[in-house]
Protein backbone atom coordinates (compact mmCIF):
# COMPACT_ATOMS: atom_id res chain seq x y z
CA UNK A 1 4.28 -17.06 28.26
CA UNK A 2 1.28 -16.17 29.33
CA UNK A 3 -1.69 -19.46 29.83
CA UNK A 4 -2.63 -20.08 26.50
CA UNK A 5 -5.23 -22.48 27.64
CA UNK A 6 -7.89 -20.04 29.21
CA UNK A 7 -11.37 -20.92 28.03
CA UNK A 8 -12.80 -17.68 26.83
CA UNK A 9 -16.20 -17.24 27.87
CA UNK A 10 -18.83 -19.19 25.66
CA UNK A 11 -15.83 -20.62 23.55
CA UNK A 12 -16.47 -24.07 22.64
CA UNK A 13 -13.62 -26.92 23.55
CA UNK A 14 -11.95 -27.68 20.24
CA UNK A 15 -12.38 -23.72 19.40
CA UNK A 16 -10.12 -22.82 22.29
CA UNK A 17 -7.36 -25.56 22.45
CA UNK A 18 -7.06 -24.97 18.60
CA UNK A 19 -6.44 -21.12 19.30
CA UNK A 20 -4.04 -22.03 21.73
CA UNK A 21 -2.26 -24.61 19.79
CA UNK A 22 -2.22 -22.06 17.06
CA UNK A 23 -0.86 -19.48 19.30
CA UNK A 24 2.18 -21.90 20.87
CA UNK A 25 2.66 -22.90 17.24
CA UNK A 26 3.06 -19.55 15.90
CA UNK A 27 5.44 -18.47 19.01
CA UNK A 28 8.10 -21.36 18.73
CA UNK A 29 7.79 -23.29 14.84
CA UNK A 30 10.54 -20.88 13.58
CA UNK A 31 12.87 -21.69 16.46
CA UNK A 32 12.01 -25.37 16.30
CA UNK A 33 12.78 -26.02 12.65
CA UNK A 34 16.35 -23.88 13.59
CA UNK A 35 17.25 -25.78 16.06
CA UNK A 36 16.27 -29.08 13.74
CA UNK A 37 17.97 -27.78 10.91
CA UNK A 38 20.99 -27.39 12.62
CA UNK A 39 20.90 -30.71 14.04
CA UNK A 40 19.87 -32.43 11.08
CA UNK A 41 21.61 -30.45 8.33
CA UNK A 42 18.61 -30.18 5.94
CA UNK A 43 15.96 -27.38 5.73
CA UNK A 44 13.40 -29.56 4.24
CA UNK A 45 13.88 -32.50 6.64
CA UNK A 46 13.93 -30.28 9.56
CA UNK A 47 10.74 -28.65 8.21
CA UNK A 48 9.20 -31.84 8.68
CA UNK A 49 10.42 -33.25 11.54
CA UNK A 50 8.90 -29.81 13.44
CA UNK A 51 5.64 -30.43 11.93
CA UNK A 52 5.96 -33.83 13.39
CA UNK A 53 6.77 -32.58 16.43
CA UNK A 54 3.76 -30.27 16.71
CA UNK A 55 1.26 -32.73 15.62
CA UNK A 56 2.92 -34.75 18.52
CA UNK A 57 1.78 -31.51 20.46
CA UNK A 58 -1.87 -31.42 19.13
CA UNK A 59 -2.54 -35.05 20.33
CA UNK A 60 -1.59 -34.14 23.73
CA UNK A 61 -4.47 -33.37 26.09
CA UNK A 62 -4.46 -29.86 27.12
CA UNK A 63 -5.63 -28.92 30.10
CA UNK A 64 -7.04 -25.43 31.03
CA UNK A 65 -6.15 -24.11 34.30
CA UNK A 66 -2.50 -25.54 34.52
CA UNK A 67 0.31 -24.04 33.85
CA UNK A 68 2.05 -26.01 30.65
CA UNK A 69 6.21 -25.65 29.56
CA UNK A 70 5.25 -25.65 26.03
CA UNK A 71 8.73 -24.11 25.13
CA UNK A 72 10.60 -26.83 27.28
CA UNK A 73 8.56 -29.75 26.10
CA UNK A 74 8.68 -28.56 22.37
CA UNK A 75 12.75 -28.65 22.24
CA UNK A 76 12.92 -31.85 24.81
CA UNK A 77 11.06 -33.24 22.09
CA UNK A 78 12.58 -32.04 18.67
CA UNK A 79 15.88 -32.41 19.94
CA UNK A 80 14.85 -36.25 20.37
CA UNK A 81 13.31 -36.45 17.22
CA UNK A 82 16.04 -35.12 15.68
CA UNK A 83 18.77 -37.03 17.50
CA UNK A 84 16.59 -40.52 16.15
CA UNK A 85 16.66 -38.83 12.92
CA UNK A 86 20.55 -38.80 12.78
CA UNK A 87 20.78 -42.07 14.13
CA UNK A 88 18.37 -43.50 11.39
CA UNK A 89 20.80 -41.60 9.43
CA UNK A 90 23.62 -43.35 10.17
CA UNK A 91 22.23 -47.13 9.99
CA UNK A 92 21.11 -46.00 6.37
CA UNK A 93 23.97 -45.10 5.60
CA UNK A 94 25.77 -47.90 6.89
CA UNK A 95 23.34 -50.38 4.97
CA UNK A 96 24.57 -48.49 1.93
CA UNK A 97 28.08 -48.61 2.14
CA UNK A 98 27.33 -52.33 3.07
CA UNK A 99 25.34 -52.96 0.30
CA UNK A 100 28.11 -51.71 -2.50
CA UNK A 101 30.50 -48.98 -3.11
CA UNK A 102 28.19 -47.79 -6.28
CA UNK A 103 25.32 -47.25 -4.36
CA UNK A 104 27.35 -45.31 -1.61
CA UNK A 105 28.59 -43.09 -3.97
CA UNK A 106 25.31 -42.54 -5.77
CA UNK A 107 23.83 -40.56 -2.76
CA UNK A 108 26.88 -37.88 -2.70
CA UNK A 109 27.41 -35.38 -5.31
CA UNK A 110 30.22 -33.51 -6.74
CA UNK A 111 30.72 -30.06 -4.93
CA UNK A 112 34.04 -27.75 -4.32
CA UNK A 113 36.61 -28.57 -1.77
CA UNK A 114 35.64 -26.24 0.86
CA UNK A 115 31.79 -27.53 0.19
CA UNK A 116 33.37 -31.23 0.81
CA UNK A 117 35.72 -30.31 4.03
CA UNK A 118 32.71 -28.92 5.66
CA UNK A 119 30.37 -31.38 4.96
CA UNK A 120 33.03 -33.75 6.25
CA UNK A 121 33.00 -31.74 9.58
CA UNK A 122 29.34 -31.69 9.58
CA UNK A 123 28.94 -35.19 9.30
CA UNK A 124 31.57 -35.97 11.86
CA UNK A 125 29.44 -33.63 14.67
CA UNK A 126 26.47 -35.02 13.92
CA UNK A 127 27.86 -38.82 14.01
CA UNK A 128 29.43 -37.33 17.26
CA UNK A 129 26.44 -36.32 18.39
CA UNK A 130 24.36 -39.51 17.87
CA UNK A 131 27.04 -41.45 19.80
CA UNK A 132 26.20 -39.06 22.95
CA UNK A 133 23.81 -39.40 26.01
CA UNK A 134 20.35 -38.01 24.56
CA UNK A 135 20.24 -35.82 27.66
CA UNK A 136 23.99 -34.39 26.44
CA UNK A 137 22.68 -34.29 22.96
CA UNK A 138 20.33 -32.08 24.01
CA UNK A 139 22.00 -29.48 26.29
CA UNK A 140 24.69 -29.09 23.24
CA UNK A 141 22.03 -28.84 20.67
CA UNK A 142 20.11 -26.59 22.88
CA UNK A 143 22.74 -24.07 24.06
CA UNK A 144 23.92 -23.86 20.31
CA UNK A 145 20.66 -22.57 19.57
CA UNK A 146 21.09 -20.08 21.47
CA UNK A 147 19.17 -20.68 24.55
CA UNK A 148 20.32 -18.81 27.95
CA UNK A 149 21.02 -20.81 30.62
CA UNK A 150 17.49 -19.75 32.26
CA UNK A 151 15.63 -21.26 29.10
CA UNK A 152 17.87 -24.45 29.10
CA UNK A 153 16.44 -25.33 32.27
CA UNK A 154 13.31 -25.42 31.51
CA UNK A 155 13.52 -27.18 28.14
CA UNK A 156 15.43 -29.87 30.14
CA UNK A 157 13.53 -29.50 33.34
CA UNK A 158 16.29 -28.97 35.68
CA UNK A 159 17.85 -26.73 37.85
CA UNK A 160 19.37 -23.58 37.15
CA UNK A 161 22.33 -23.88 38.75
CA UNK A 162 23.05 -27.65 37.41
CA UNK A 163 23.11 -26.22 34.11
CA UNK A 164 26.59 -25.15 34.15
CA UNK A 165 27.65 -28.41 35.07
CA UNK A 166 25.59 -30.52 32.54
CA UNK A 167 26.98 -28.16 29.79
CA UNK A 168 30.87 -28.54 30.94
CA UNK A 169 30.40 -32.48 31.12
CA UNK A 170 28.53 -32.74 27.80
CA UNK A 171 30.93 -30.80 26.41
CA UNK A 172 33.94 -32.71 27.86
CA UNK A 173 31.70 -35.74 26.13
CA UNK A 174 31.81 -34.64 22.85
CA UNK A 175 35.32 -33.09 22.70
CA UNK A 176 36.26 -36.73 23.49
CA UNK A 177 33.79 -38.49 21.55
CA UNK A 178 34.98 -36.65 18.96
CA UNK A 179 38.82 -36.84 18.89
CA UNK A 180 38.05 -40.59 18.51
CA UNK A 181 35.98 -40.20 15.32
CA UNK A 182 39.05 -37.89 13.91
C-alpha cells in the first residue's frame, strides 16, 4: 500500500490523517469484519468489534514520513479482540449454566438438526480456539481468512519462512486441543 500518510501540500493536520484513516478504513473494514465474523460467529457482533478496532486505529498517532503495516496491525489486533470476545463468551456462558438450567436454555432457540450439529461444531472451534496460544489463534484465524503466507507475515510480524512452521504447530495445537473437547 502505498504511504497513506503524505501531507499534501497546504493540507491541514487533522484534514490529512482523517483522509488517510479514511483511506486504510475503506481498504481493509470489509476484510476485518470477515475475518471477525468468522471468528466470532455473528455478523452484527463482528460489525462492531471492527469498528472498535478502527477507532483503536484513529487514536493512534500517525506519523507522516514512516512507513506504517496498517494491514498487519489491523488483523494482529481484531484477531485479539475477537479471541477476548470468545473468551468473554465462554465465562458468560459458564455464569449461566451456573446460575440455572432455565436461564441456560433461555439463550438457545429451537432450530433443525443440521442447524443444531453445526452450531455444535461451531461452538466447539471457537471454545477450541479460546483455549489456544493468542499467537496460534491468530495464524489459524488468519490463514482461514485467506491470507497467503506473504500477508501472514506481516500481520504477525515475522518471517516468511517461519510461517510454515507456526502454521503446522498451531495446527498440531488445535487438532489436539480439540480431540479433548470431543
Amino acid at each position: 500500500m502505498e504511504n497513506v500518510l503524505s501531507n499534501p501540500a497546504g493540507a491541514g493536520g487533522q484534514t490529512w490523517k482523517q483522509a488517510a484513516f479514511e483511506t486504510i478504513f475503506s481498504a481493509h473494514y470489509a476484510r476485518i469484519v470477515a475475518l471477525l465474523e468468522r471468528l466470532v460467529g455473528n455478523r452484527a457482533e463482528a460489525e462492531e468489534a471492527a469498528m472498535d478496532v478502527f477507532f483503536k486505529l484513529y487514536e493512534q498517532p500517525l506519523h507522516s514520513g514512516r512507513d506504517h503495516n496498517f494491514g498487519g496491525w489491523l488483523y494482529r489486533t481484531a484477531t485479539r479482540l475477537g479471541l477476548d470476545r470468545l473468551r468473554a463468551s465462554r465465562r458468560r456462558r459458564q455464569y449461566e449454566e451456573a446460575a440455572g438450567p432455565d436461564l441456560a436454555a433461555g439463550s438457545c432457540s429451537p432450530s433443525p438438526l443440521d442447524g443444531v450439529l453445526r452450531a455444535e461444531i461451531c461452538h466447539k472451534v471457537r471454545a477450541t480456539l479460546s483455549r489456544l496460544k493468542p499467537a496460534q489463534a491468530q495464524i489459524l484465524l488468519l490463514r482461514s481468512s485467506g491470507l497467503s503466507y506473504k500477508e501472514l507475515a506481516a500481520a504477525l510480524d515475522v518471517k516468511a519462512s517461519s510461517i510454515g512452521t507456526l502454521l503446522a504447530r498451531a495446527e498440531a495445537e488445535f487438532e489436539k486441543q480439540y480431540q479433548q473437547a470431543v
